[in-house]
C-alpha atoms as a PDB file:
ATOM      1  CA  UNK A   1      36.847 172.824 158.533  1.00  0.00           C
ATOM      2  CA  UNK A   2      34.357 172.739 161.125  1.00  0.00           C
ATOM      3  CA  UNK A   3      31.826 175.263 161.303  1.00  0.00           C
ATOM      4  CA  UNK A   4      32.533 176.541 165.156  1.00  0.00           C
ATOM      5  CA  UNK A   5      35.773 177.343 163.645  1.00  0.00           C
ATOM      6  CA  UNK A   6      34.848 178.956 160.538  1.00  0.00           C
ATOM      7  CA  UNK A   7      32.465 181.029 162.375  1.00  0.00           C
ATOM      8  CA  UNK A   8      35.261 181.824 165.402  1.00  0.00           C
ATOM      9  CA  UNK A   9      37.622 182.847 162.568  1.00  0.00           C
ATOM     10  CA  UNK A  10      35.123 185.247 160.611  1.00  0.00           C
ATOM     11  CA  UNK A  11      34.429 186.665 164.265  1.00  0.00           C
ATOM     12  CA  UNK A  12      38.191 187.015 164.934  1.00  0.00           C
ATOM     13  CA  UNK A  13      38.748 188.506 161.519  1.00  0.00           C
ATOM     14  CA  UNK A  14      35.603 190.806 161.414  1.00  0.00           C
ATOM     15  CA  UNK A  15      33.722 188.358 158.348  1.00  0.00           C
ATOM     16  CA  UNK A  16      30.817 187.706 160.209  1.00  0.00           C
ATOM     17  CA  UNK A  17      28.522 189.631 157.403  1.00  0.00           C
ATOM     18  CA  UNK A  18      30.838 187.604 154.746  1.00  0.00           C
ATOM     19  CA  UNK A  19      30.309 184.477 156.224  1.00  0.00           C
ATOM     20  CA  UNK A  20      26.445 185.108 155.965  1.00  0.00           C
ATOM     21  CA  UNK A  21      26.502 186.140 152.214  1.00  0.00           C
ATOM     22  CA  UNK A  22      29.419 183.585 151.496  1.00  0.00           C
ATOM     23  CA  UNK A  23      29.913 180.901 153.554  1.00  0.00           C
ATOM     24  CA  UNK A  24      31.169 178.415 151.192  1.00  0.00           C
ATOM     25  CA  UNK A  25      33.430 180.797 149.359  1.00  0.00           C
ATOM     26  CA  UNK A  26      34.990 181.669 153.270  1.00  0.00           C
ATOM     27  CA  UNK A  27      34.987 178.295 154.249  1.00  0.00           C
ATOM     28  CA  UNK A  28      37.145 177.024 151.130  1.00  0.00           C
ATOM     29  CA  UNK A  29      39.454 179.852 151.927  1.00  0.00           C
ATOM     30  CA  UNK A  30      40.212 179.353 155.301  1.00  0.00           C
ATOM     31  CA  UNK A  31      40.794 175.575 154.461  1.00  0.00           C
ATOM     32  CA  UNK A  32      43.226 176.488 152.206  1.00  0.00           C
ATOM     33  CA  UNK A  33      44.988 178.870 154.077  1.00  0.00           C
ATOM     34  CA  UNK A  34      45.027 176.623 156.870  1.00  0.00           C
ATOM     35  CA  UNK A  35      46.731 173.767 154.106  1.00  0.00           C
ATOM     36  CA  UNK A  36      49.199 176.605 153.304  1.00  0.00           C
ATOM     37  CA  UNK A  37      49.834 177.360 156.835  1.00  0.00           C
ATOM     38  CA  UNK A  38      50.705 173.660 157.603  1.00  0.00           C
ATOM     39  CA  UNK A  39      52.919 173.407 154.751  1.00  0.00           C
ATOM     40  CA  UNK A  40      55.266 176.144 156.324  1.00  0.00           C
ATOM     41  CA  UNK A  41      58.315 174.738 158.012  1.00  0.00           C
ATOM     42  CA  UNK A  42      58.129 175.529 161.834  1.00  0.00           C
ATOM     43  CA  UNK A  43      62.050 174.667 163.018  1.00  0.00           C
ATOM     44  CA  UNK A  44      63.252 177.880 161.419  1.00  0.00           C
ATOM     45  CA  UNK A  45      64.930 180.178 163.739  1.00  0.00           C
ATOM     46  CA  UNK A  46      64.598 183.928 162.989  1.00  0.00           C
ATOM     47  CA  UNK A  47      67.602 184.684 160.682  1.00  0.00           C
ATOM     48  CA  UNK A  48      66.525 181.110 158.740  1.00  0.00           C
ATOM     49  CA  UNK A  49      63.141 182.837 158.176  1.00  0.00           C
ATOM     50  CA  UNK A  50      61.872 183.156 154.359  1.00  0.00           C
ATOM     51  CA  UNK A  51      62.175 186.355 152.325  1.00  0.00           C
ATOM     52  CA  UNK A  52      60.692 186.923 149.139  1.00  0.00           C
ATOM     53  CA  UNK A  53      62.102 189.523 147.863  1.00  0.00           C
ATOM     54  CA  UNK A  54      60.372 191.892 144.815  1.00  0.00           C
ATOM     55  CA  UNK A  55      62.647 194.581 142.927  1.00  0.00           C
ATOM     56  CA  UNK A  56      60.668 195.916 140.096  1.00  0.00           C
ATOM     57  CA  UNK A  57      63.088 196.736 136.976  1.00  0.00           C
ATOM     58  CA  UNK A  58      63.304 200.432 135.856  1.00  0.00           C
ATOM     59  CA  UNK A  59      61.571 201.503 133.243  1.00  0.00           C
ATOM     60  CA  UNK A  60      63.900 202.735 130.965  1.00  0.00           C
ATOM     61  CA  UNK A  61      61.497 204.695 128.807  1.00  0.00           C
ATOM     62  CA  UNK A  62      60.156 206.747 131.531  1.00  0.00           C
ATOM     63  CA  UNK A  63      61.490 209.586 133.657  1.00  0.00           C
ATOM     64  CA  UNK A  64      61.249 208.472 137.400  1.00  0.00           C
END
């Protein structure tokens, strides 16, 4: 990632003072969320769209 774009995307984001302390740590994470982005199929129409969905099991030892 180029660093014009790292730095417009810490702006964007509000990481300016994390880009100064970390730069390399926030420039490894925006590459890979930009590889994660990319990966996302983009011919989806809105009732195709992904859902994870997360149901946490009772507990069956404790009261609710």
């Amino acid at each position: 990632m180029q660093d014009d774009e790292t730095l417009r995307l810490a702006r964007r984001a509000g990481l300016e003072r994390y880009l100064a302390d970390h730069p390399e740590q926030l420039r490894a994470a925006l590459a890979s969320a930009s590889a994660l982005r990319d990966r996302l199929p983009r011919d989806l129409s809105p009732a195709e769209e992904p859902a994870h969905v997360y149901r946490a099991r009772a507990n069956k030892e404790q009261p609710r």
